[in-house]
N, C-alpha and C. Protein backbone atom coordinates (compact mmCIF):
# COMPACT_ATOMS: atom_id res chain seq x y z
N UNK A 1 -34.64 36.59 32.15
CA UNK A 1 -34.16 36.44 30.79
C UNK A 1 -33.96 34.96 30.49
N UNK A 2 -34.83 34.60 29.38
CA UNK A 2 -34.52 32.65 29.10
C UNK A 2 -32.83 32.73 28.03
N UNK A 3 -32.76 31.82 27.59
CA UNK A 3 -31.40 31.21 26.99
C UNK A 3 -31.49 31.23 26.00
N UNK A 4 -31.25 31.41 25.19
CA UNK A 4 -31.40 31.27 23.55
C UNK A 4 -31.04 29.80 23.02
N UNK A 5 -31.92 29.36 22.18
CA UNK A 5 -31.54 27.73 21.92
C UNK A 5 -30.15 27.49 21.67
N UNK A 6 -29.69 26.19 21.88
CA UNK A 6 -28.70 25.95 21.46
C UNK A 6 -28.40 24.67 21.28
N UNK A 7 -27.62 23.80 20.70
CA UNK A 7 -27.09 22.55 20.57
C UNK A 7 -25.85 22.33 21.25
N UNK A 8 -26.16 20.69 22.04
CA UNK A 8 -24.83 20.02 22.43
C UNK A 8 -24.59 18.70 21.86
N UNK A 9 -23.06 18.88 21.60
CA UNK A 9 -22.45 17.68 20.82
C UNK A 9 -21.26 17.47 21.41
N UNK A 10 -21.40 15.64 21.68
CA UNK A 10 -20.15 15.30 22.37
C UNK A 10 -19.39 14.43 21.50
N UNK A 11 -18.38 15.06 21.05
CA UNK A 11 -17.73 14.15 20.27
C UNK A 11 -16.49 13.47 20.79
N UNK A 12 -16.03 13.13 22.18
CA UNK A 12 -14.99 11.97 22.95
C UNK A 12 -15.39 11.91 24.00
N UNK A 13 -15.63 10.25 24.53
CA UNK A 13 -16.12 9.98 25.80
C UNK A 13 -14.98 8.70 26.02
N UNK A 14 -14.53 8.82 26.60
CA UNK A 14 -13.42 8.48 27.60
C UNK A 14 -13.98 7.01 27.74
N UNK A 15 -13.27 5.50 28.18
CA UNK A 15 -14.35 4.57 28.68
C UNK A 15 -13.24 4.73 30.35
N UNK A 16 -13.86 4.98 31.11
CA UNK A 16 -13.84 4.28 32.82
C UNK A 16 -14.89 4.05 33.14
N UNK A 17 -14.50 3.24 34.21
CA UNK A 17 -15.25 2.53 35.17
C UNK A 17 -16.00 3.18 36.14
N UNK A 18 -15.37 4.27 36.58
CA UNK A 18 -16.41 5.07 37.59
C UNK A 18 -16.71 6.27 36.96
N UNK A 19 -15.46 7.22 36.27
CA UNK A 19 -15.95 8.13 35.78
C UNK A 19 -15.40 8.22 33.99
N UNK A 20 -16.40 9.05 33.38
CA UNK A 20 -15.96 9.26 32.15
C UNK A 20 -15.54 10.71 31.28
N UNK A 21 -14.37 10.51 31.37
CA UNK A 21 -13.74 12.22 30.90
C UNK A 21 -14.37 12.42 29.22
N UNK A 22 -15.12 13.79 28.94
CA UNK A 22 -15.48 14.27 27.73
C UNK A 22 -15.42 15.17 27.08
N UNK A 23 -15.41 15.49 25.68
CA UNK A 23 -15.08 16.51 25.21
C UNK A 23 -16.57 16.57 24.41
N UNK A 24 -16.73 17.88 23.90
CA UNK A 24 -17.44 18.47 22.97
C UNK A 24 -17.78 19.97 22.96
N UNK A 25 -18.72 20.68 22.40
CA UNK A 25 -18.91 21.77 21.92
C UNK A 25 -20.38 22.12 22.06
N UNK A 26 -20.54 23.41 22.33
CA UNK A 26 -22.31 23.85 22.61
C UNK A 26 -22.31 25.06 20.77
N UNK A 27 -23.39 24.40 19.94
CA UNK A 27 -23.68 25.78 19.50
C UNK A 27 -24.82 26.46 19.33
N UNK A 28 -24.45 27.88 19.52
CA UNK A 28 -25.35 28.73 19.20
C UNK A 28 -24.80 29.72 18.59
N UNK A 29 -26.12 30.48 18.13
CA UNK A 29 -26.16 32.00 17.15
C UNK A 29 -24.90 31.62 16.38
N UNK A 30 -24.72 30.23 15.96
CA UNK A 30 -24.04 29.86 14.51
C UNK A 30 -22.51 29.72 14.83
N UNK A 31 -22.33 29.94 16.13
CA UNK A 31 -20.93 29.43 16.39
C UNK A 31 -20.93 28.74 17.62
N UNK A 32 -19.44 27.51 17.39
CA UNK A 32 -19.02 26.64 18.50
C UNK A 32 -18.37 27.28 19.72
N UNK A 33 -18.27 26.23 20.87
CA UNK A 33 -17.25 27.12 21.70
C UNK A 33 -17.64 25.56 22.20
N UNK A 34 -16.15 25.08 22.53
CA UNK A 34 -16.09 23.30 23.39
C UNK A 34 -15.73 23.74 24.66
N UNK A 35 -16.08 22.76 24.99
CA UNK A 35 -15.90 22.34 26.57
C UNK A 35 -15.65 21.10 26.98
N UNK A 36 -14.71 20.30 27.87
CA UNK A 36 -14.18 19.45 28.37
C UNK A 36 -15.26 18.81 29.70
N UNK A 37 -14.94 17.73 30.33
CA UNK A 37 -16.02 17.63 31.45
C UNK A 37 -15.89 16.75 31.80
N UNK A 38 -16.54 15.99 33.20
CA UNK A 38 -15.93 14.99 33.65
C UNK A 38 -17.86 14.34 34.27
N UNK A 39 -17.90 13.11 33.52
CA UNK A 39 -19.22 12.31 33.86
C UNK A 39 -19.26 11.33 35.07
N UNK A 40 -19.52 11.24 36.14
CA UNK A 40 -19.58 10.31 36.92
C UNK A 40 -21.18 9.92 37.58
N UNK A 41 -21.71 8.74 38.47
CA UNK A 41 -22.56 8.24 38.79
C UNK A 41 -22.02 8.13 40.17
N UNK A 42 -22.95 9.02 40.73
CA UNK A 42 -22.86 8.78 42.31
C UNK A 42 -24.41 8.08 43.22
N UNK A 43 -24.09 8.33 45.07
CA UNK A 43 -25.45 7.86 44.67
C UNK A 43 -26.42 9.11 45.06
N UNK A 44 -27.29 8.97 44.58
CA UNK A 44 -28.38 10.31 44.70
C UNK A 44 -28.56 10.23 42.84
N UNK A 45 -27.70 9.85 42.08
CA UNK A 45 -27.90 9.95 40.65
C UNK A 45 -26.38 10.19 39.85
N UNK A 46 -26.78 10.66 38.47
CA UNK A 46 -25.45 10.70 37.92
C UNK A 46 -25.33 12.43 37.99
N UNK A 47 -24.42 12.70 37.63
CA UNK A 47 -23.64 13.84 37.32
C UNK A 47 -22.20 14.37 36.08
N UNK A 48 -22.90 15.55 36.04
CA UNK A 48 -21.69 16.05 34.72
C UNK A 48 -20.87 17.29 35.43
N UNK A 49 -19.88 17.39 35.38
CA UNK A 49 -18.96 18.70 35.77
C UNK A 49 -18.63 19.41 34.17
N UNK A 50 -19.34 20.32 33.52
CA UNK A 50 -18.86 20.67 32.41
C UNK A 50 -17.08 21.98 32.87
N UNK A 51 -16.46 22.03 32.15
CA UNK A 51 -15.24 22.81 32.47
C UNK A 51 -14.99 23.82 31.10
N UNK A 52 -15.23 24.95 30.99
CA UNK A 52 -14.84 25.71 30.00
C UNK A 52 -13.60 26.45 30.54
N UNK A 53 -12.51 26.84 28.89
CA UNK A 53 -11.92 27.75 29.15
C UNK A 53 -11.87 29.01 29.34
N UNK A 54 -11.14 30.10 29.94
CA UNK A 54 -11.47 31.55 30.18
C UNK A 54 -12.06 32.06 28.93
N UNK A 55 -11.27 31.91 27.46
CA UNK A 55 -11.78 32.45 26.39
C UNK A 55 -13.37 31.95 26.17
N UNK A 56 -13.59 30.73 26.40
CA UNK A 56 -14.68 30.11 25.93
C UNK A 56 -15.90 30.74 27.00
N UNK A 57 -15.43 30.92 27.90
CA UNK A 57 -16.89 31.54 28.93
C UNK A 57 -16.56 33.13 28.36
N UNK A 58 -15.70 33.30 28.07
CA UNK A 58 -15.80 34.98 27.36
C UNK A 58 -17.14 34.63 26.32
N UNK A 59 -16.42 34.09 25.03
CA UNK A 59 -17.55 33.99 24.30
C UNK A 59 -18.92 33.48 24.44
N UNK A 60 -19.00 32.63 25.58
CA UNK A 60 -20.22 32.31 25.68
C UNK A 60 -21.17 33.55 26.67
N UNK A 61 -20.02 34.27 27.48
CA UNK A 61 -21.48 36.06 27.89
C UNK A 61 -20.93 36.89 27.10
N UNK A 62 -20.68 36.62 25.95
CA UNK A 62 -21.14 37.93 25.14
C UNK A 62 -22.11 37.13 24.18
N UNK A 63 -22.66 35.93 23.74
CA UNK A 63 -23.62 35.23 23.05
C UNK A 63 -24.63 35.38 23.72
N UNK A 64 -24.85 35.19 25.19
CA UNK A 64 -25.55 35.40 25.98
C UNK A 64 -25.95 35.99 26.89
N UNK A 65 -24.95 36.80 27.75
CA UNK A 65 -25.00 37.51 28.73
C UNK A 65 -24.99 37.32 29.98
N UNK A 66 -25.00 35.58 30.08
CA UNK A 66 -25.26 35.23 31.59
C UNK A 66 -24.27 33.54 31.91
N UNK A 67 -23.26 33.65 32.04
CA UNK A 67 -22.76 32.60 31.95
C UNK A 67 -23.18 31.13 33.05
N UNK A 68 -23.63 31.85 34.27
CA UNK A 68 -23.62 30.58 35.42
C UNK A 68 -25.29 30.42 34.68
N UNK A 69 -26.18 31.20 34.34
CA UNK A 69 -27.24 30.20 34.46
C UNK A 69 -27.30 29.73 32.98
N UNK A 70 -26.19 29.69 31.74
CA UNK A 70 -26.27 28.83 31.32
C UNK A 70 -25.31 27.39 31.62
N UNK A 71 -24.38 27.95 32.31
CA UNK A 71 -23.56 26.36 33.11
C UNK A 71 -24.12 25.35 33.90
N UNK A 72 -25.81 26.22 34.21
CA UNK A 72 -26.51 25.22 35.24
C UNK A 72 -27.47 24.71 33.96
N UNK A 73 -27.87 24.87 33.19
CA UNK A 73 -28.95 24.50 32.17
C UNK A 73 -28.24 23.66 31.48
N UNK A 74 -26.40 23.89 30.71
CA UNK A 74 -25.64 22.69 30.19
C UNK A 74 -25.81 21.75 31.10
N UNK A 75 -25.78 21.87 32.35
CA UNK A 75 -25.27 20.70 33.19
C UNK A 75 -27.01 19.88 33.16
N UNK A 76 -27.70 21.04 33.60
CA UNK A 76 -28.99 19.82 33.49
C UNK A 76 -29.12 18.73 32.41
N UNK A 77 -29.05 19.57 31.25
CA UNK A 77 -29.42 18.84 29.86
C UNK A 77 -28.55 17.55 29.76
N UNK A 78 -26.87 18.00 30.20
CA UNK A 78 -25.94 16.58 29.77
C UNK A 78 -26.42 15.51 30.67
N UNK A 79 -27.20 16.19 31.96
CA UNK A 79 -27.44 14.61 33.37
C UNK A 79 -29.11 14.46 32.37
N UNK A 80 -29.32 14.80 31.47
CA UNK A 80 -30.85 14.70 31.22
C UNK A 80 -30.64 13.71 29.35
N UNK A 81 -29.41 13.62 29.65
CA UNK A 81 -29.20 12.65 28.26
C UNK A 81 -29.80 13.99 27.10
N UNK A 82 -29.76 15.35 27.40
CA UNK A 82 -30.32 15.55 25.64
C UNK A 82 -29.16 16.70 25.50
N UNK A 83 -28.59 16.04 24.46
CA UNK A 83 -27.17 16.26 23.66
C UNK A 83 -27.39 15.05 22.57
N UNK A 84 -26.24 15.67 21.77
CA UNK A 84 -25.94 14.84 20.56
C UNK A 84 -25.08 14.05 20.54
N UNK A 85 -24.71 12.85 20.48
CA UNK A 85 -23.23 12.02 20.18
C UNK A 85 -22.66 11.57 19.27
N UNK A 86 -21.60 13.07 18.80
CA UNK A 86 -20.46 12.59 17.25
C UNK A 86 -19.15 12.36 17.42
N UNK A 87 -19.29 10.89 17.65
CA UNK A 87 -17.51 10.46 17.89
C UNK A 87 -16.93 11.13 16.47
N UNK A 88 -15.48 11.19 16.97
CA UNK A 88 -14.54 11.32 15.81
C UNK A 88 -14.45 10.44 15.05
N UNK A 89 -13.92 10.53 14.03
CA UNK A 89 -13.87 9.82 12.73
C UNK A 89 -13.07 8.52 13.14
N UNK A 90 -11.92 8.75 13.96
CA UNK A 90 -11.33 7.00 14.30
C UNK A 90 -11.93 6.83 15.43
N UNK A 91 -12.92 7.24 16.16
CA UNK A 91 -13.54 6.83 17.16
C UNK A 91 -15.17 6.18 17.07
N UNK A 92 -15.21 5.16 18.04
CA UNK A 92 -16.94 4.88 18.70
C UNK A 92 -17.22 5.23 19.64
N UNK A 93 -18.63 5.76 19.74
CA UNK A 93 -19.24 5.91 21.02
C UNK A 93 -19.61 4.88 21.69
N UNK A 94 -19.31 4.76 23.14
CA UNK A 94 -19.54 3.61 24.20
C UNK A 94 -19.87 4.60 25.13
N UNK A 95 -20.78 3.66 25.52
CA UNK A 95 -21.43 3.90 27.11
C UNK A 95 -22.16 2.76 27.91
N UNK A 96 -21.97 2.55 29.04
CA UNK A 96 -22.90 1.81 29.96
C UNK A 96 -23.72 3.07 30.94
N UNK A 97 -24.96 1.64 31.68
CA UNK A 97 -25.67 2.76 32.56
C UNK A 97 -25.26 2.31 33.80
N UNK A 98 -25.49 2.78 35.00
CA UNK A 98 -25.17 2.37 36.14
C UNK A 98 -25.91 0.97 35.89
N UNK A 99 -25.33 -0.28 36.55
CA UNK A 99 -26.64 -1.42 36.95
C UNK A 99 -26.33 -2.31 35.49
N UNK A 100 -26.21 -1.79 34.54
CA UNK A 100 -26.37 -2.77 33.45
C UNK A 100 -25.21 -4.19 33.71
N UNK A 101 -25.19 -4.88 33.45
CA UNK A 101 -24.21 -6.29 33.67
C UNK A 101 -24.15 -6.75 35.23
N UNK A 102 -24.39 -6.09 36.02
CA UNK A 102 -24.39 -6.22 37.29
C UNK A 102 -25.60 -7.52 37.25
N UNK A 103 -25.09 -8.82 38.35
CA UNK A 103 -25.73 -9.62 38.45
C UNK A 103 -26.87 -9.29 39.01
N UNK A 104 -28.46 -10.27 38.87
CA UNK A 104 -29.45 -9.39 39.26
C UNK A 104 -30.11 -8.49 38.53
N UNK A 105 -29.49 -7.78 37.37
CA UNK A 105 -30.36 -6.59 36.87
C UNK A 105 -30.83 -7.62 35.79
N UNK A 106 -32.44 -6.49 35.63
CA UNK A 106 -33.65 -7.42 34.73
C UNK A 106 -33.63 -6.18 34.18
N UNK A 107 -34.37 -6.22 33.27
CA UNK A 107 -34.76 -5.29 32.04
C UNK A 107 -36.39 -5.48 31.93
C-alpha cells in the first residue's frame, strides 16, 4: 500500500549549534496534524527525529492506516530537504549546512 500525498511545513527552527529543535505540521486529505522534532548532523550524514503526539499518530492511521511507514517516509523527506519553510509571523528562517564558515570550505 503507497502513502497518499501529502505536504510538510516547518514553521520554528530553533538556532543551535549542533542540534536544531522544530516544529511544524504534515497535511493531508485537507487536514493538519504537527509534529515537533529534533534536527542534528552526525557523521554518516544528517538526521531528523520527527516526535508526534498520541492524538496526532491517532489521526494520522486513521488518514492512512499505517503509521511507522509513514514516520519512515516523513523522516526521509525532512533529511531529503523536501518540506516547506513558514516561519511565524515574528519569526525568520535560519539555517546553516554542516562545513559552511568552517575554515577551508570552498564553494
Amino acid at each position: 500500500m503507497s502513502l497518499p500525498p501529502y505536504d510538510i511545513i516547518i514553521d520554528f527552527v530553533s538556532e543551535g549549534e549542533v542540534a536544531n529543535l522544530i516544529r511544524g505540521y504534515v497535511k493531508m486529505k485537507g487536514k493538519k496534524v504537527r509534529f515537533t522534532g529534533v534536527a542534528y548532523g552526525r557523521l554518516g550524514g544528517q538526521n531528523f527525529s520527527p516526535q508526534f503526539t498520541a492524538s496526532a499518530r491517532g489521526k494520522i492511521a486513521e488518514l492512512i492506516g499505517d503509521f511507522p511507514k509513514f514516520e519512515e517516509d516523513l523522516q526521509l523527506r525532512l533529511v531529503r530537504g523536501d518540506f516547506e519553510a513558514r516561519p511565524g509571523k515574528d519569526e525568520h528562517h535560519q539555517h546553516h549546512h554542516l562545513g559552511e564558515g568552517e575554515a577551508g570550505h570552498q564553494q
